[in-house]
Protein backbone atom coordinates (compact mmCIF):
# COMPACT_ATOMS: atom_id res chain seq x y z
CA UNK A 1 0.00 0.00 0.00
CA UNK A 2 1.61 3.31 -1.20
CA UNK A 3 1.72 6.59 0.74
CA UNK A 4 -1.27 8.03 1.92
CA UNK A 5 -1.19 11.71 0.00
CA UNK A 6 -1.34 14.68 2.17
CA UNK A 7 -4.68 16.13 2.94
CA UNK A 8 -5.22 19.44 5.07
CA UNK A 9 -7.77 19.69 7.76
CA UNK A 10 -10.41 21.54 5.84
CA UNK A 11 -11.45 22.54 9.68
CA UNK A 12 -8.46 23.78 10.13
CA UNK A 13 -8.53 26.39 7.57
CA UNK A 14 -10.10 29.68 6.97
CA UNK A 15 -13.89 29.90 5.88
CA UNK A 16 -14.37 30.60 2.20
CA UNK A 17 -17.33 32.50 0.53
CA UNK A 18 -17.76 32.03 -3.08
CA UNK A 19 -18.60 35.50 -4.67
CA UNK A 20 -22.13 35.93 -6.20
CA UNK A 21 -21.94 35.43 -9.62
CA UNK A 22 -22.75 38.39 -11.46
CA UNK A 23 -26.69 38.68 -12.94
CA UNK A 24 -26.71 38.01 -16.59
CA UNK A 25 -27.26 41.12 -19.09
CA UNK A 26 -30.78 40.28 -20.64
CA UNK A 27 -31.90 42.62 -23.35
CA UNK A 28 -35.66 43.49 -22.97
CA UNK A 29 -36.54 44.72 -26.40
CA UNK A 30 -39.48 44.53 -28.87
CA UNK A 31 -39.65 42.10 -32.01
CA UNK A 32 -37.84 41.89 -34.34
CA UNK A 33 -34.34 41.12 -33.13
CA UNK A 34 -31.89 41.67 -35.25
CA UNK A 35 -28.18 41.54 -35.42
CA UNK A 36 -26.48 43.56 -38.31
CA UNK A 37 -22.92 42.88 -39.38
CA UNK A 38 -22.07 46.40 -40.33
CA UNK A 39 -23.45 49.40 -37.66
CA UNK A 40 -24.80 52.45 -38.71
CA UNK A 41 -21.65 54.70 -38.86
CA UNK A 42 -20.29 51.84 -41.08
CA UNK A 43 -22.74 52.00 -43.54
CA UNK A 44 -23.33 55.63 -44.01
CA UNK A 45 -19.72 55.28 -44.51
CA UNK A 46 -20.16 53.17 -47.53
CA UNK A 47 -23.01 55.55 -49.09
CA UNK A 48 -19.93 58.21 -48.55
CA UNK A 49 -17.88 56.70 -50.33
CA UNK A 50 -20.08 55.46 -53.37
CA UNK A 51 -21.37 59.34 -53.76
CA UNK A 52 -17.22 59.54 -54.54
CA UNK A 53 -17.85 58.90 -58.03
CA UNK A 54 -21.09 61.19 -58.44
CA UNK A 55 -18.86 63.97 -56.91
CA UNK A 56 -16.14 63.75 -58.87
CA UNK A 57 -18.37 63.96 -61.82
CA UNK A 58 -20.03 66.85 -60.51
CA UNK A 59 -16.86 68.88 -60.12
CA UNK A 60 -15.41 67.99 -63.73
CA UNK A 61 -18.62 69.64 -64.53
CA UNK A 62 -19.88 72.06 -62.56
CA UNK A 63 -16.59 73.13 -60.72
CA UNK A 64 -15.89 74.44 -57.38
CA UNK A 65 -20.22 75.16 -57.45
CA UNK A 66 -20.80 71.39 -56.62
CA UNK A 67 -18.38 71.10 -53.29
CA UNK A 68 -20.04 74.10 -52.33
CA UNK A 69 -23.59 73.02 -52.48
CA UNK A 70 -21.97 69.78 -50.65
CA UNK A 71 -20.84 71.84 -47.91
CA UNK A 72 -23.20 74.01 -47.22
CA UNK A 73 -25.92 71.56 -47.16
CA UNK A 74 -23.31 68.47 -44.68
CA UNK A 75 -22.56 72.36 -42.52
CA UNK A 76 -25.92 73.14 -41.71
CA UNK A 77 -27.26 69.25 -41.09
CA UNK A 78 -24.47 69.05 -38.66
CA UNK A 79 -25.10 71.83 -36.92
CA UNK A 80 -28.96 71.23 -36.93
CA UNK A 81 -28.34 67.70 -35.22
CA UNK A 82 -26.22 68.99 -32.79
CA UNK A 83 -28.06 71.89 -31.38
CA UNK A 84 -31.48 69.07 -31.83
CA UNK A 85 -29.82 66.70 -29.50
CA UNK A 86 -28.69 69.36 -27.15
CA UNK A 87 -32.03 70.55 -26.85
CA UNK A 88 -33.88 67.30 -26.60
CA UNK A 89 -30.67 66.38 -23.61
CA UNK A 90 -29.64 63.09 -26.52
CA UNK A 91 -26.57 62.05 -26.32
CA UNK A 92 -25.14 63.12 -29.46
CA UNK A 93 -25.53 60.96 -32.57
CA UNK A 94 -24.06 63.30 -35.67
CA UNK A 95 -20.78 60.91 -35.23
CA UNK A 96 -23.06 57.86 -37.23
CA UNK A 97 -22.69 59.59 -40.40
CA UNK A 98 -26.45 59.98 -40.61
CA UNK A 99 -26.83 63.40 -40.98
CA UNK A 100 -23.41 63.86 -43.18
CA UNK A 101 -25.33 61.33 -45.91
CA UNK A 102 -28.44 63.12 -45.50
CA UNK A 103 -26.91 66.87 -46.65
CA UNK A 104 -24.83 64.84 -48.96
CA UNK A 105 -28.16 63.33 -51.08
CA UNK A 106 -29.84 67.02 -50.96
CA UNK A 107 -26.80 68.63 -52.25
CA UNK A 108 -26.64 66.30 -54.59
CA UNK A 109 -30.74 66.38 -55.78
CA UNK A 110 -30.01 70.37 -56.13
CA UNK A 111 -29.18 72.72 -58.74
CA UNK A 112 -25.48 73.93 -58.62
CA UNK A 113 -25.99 77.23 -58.90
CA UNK A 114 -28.58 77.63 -56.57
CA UNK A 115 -28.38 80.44 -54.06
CA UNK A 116 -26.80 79.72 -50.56
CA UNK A 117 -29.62 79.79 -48.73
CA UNK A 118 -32.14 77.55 -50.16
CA UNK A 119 -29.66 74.51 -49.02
CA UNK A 120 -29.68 76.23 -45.49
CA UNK A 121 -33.04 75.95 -45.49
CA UNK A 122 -33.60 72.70 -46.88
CA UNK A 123 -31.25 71.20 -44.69
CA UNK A 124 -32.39 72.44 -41.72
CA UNK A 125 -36.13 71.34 -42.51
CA UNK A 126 -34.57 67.83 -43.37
CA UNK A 127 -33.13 67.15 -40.19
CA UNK A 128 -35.90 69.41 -38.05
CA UNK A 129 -39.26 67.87 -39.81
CA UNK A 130 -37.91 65.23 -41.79
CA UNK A 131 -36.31 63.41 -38.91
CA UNK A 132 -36.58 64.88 -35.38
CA UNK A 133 -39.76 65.38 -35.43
CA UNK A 134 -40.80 61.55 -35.20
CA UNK A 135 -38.31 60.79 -32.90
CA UNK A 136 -34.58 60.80 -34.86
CA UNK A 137 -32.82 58.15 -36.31
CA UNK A 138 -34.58 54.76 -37.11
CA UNK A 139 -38.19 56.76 -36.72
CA UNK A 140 -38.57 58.71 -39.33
CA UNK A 141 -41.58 57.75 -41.76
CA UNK A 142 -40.18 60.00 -44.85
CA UNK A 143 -36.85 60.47 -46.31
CA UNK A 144 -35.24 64.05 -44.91
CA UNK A 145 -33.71 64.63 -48.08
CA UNK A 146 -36.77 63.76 -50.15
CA UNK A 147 -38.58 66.41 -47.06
CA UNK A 148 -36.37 68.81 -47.39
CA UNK A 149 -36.09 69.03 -50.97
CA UNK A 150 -39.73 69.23 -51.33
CA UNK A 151 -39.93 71.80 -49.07
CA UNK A 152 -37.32 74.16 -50.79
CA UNK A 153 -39.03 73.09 -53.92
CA UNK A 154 -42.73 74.75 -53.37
CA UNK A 155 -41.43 77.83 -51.39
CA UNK A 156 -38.53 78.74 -53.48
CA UNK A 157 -40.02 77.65 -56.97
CA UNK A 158 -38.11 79.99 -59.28
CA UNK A 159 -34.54 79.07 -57.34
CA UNK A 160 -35.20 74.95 -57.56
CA UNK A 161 -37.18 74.81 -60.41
CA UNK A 162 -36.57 74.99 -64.07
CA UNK A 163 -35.06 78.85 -63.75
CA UNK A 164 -33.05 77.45 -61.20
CA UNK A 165 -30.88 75.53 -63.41
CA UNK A 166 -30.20 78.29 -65.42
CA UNK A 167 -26.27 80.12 -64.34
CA UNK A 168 -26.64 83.03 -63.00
CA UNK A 169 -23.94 85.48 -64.40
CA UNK A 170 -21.31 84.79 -62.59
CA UNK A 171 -21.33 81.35 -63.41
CA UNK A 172 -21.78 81.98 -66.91
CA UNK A 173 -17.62 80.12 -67.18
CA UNK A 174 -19.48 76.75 -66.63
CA UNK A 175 -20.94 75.48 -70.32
CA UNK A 176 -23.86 72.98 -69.37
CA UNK A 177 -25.54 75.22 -67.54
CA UNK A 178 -26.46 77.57 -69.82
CA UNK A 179 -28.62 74.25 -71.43
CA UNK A 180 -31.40 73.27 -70.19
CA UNK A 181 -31.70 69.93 -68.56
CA UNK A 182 -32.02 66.94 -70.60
CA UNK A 183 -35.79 65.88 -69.50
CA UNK A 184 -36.83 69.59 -69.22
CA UNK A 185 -35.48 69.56 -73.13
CA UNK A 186 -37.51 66.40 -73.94
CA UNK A 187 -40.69 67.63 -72.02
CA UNK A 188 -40.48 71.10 -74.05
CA UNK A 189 -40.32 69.49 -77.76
CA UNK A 190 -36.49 70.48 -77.90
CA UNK A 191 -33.76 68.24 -79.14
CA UNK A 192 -33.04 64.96 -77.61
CA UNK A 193 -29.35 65.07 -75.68
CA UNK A 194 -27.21 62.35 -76.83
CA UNK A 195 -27.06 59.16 -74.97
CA UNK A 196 -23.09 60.01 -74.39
CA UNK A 197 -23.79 62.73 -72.73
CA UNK A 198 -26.53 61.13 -70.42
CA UNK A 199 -23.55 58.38 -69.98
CA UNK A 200 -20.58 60.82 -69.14
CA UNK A 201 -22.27 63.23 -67.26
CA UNK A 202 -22.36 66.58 -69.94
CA UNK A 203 -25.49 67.80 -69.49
CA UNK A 204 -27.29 70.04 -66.72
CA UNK A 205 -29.43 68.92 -64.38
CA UNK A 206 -28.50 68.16 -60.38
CA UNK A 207 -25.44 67.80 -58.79
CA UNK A 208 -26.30 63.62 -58.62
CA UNK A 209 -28.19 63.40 -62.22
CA UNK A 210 -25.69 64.05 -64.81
CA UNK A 211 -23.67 60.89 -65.00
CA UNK A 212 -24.80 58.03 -65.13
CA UNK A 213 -21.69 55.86 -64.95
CA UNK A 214 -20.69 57.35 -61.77
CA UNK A 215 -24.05 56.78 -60.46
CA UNK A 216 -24.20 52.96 -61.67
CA UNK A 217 -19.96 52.60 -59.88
CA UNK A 218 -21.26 53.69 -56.75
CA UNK A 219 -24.39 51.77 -56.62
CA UNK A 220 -22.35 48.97 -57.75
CA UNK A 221 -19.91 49.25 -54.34
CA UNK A 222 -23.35 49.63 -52.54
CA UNK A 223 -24.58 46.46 -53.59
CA UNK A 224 -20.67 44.68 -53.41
CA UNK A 225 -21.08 45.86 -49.32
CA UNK A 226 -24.82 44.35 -48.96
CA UNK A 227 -25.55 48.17 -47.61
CA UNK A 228 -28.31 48.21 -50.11
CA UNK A 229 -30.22 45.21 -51.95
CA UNK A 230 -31.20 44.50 -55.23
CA UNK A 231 -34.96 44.72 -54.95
CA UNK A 232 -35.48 48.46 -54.91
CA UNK A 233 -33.08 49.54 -57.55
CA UNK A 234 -34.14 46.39 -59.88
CA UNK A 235 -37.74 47.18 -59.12
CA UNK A 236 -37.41 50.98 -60.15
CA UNK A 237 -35.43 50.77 -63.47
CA UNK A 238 -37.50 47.65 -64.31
CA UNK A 239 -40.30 48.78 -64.38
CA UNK A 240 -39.51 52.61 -65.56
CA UNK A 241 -37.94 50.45 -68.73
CA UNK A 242 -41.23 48.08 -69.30
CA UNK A 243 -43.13 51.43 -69.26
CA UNK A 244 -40.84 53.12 -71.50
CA UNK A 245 -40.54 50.43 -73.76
CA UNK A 246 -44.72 49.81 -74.09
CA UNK A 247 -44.92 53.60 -74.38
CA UNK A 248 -42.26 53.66 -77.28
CA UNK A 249 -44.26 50.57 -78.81
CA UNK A 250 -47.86 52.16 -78.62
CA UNK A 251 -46.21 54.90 -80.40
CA UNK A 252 -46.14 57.49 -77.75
CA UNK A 253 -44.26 60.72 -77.29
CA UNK A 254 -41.29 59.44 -75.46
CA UNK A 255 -37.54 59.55 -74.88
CA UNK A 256 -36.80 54.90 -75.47
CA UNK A 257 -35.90 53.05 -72.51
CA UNK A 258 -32.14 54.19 -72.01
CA UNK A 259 -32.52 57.65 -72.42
CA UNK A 260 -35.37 57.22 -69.71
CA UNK A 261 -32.89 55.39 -67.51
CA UNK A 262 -30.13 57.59 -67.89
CA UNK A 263 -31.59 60.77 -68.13
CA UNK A 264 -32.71 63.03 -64.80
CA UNK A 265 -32.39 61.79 -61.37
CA UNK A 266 -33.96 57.75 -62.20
CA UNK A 267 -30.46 56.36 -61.30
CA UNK A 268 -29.67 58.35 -58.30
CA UNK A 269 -32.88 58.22 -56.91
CA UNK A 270 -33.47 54.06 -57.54
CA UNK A 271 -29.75 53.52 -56.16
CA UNK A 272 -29.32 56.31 -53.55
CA UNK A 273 -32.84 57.58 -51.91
CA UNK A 274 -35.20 54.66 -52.82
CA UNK A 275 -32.99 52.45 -50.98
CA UNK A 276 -32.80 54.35 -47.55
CA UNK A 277 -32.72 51.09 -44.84
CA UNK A 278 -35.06 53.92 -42.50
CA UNK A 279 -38.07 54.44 -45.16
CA UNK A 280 -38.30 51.73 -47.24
CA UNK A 281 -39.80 47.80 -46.49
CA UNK A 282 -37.90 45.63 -44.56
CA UNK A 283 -38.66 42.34 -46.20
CA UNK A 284 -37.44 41.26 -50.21
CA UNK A 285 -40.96 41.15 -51.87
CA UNK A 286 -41.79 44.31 -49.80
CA UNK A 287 -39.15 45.76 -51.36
CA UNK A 288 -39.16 44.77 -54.58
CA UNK A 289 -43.58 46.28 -54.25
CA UNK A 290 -41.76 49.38 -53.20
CA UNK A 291 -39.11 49.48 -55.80
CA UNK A 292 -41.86 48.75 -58.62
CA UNK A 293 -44.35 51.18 -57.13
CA UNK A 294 -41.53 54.22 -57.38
CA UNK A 295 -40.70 53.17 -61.05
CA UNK A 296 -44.77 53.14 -61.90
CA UNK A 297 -45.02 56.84 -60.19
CA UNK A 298 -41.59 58.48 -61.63
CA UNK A 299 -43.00 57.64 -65.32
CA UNK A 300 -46.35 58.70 -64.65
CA UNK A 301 -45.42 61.70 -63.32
CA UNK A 302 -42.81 62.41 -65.69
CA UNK A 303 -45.38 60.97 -69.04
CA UNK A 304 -48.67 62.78 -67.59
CA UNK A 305 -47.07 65.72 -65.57
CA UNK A 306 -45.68 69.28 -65.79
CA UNK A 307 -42.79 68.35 -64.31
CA UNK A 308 -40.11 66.99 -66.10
CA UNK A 309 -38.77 64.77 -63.31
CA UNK A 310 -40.59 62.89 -60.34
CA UNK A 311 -38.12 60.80 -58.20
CA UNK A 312 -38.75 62.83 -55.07
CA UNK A 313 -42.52 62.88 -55.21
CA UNK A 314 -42.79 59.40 -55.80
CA UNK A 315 -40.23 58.47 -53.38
CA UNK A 316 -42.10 60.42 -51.08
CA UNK A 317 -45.26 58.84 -51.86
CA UNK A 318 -44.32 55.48 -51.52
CA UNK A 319 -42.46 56.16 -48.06
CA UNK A 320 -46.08 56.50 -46.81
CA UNK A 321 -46.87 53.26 -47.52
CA UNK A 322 -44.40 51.83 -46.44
CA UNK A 323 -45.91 50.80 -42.86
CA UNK A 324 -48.46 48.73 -44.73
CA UNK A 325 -46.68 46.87 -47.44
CA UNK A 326 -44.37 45.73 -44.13
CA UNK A 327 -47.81 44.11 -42.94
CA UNK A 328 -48.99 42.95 -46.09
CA UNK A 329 -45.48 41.37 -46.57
CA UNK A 330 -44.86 39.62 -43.08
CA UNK A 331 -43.17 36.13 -43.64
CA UNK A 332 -44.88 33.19 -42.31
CA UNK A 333 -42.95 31.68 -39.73
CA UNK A 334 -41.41 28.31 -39.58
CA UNK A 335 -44.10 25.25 -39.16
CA UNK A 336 -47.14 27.43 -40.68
CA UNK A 337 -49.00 30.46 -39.52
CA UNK A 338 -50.53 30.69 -36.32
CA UNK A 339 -54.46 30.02 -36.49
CA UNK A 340 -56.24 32.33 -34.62
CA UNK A 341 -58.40 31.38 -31.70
């Protein structure tokens, strides 16, 4: 029989008191619960970086007028945020990037030219009615671009509408804007730009609607980073070309399916406002209803209108309905829905 091993008198020693373990964290939170790879700042990040290509297309075009407009409108949605969260007590929230992308898209749905103050204005209602009022980010019902924009659009017609786009005469250096825009031309009888043009981005129009390669590279990094999805744009620019195309068939006044693509704000608005994760449906076929609903509207009102362009009206008008294609379009869960008693 081998050693017996040493054992201290347990007795003998001190008394020892285990520690409570600590209460586990348990989120309380309403349905649904979701966990996104990317967080906010990172994604407004991404839409940053895919307006790159829009805004360097803008300046080759419109010169130092186009980081103006950028800055004016980012200044004054910064500053609006800040002095709404002080007053509100929020902690403060302008370091997600939210409000940077949200004077970014109304600089870039502007004319350049337009006088300082209408982007003041407009971005201050964007953040103020567009988004603070129902609550900040995540609660808003409507995009604050698309708000703000409208907003600066039916008090200040003559500086945002057709006379906006027209330079003023110290701008008179910059070419294109002493054109009119390419689906104001079309909706006036005039002559039809060339689809180059439309392509490369040498035409007049908004800051965002000139080129439309620069608008299809940085909805392409958009959709490389899962930031945005398919079904909005692909709903949009479907069915804005199915319209054009039965239009063009029936022999009706109208511009062919790629000009209607790649003319006015279609491509910015399907890639860059349509697709706003705050305002538009959270589940695929939802989406794609919204994406086909905007593309119905932005022809109608461009086909039956006096405007020459609808993107932010019909953005706007879908954004309303957006609370009940979410409950038309709720999945059924796994194992069959639930019958009701």
């Amino acid at each position: 029989m081998g050693p017996v091993p040493f054992r201290p008198n347990m007795t003998d020693a001190p008394e020892q008191v285990e520690a409570p373990s600590p209460a586990p964290a348990v989120a309380v939170a309403p349905a649904p619960h979701l966990a996104a790879p990317v967080a906010t700042r990172g994604m407004m990040i991404d839409v940053i970086i895919a307006l790159a290509p829009v805004m360097l297309a803008a300046v080759l075009v419109f010169g130092w007028y186009a980081p103006m407009q950028v800055g004016i409108c980012v200044g004054t949605c910064v500053v609006v945020e800040l002095a709404l969260t002080a007053c509100r007590g929020r902690r403060v929230t302008v370091t997600d990037g939210s409000a940077v992308v949200t004077g970014c898209i109304l600089a870039f749905s502007l004319p350049p030219t337009g006088t300082w103050y209408v982007g003041v204005i407009g971005s201050a209602v964007a953040i103020a009615i567009g988004k603070w009022v129902f609550g900040g980010l995540g609660q808003n019902l409507f995009n604050p671009a698309m708000v703000g924009r409208a907003f600066v659009m039916l008090a200040f017609a003559a500086a945002v509408g057709a006379g906006g786009y027209v330079a003023r005469p110290e701008a008179a250096w910059v070419q294109v804007v002493t054109q009119a825009t390419p689906m104001a031309a079309a909706k006036a009888g005039q002559a039809v730009t060339p689809l180059w043009k439309l392509l490369l981005g040498n035409t007049n129009g908004s800051l965002g609607e000139t080129s439309a390669v620069a608008c299809l590279l940085g909805g392409a990094w958009l959709l490389l980073r899962r930031t945005i999805s398919w079904h909005v744009p692909a709903g949009v620019l479907g069915t804005a070309a199915a319209i054009a195309a039965l239009m063009q068939a029936l022999g009706r006044p109208a511009l062919g399916v790629p000009r209607q693509l790649c003319g006015g704000a279609l491509l910015f608005g399907a890639l860059f406002i349509a697709t706003d994760l705050v305002t538009s449906p959270l589940t695929a076929k939802g989406k794609l209803i919204f994406g086909v609903c905007v593309g119905a509207l932005v022809m109608l009102i461009r086909t039956m209108s006096n405007y020459p362009e609808g993107v932010m009206f019909a953005v706007l008008v879908m954004n309303a309905f957006v609370p009940l294609i979410n409950r038309w379009t709720i999945p059924v869960p796994l194992g069959g829905a639930v019958k009701k008693k």
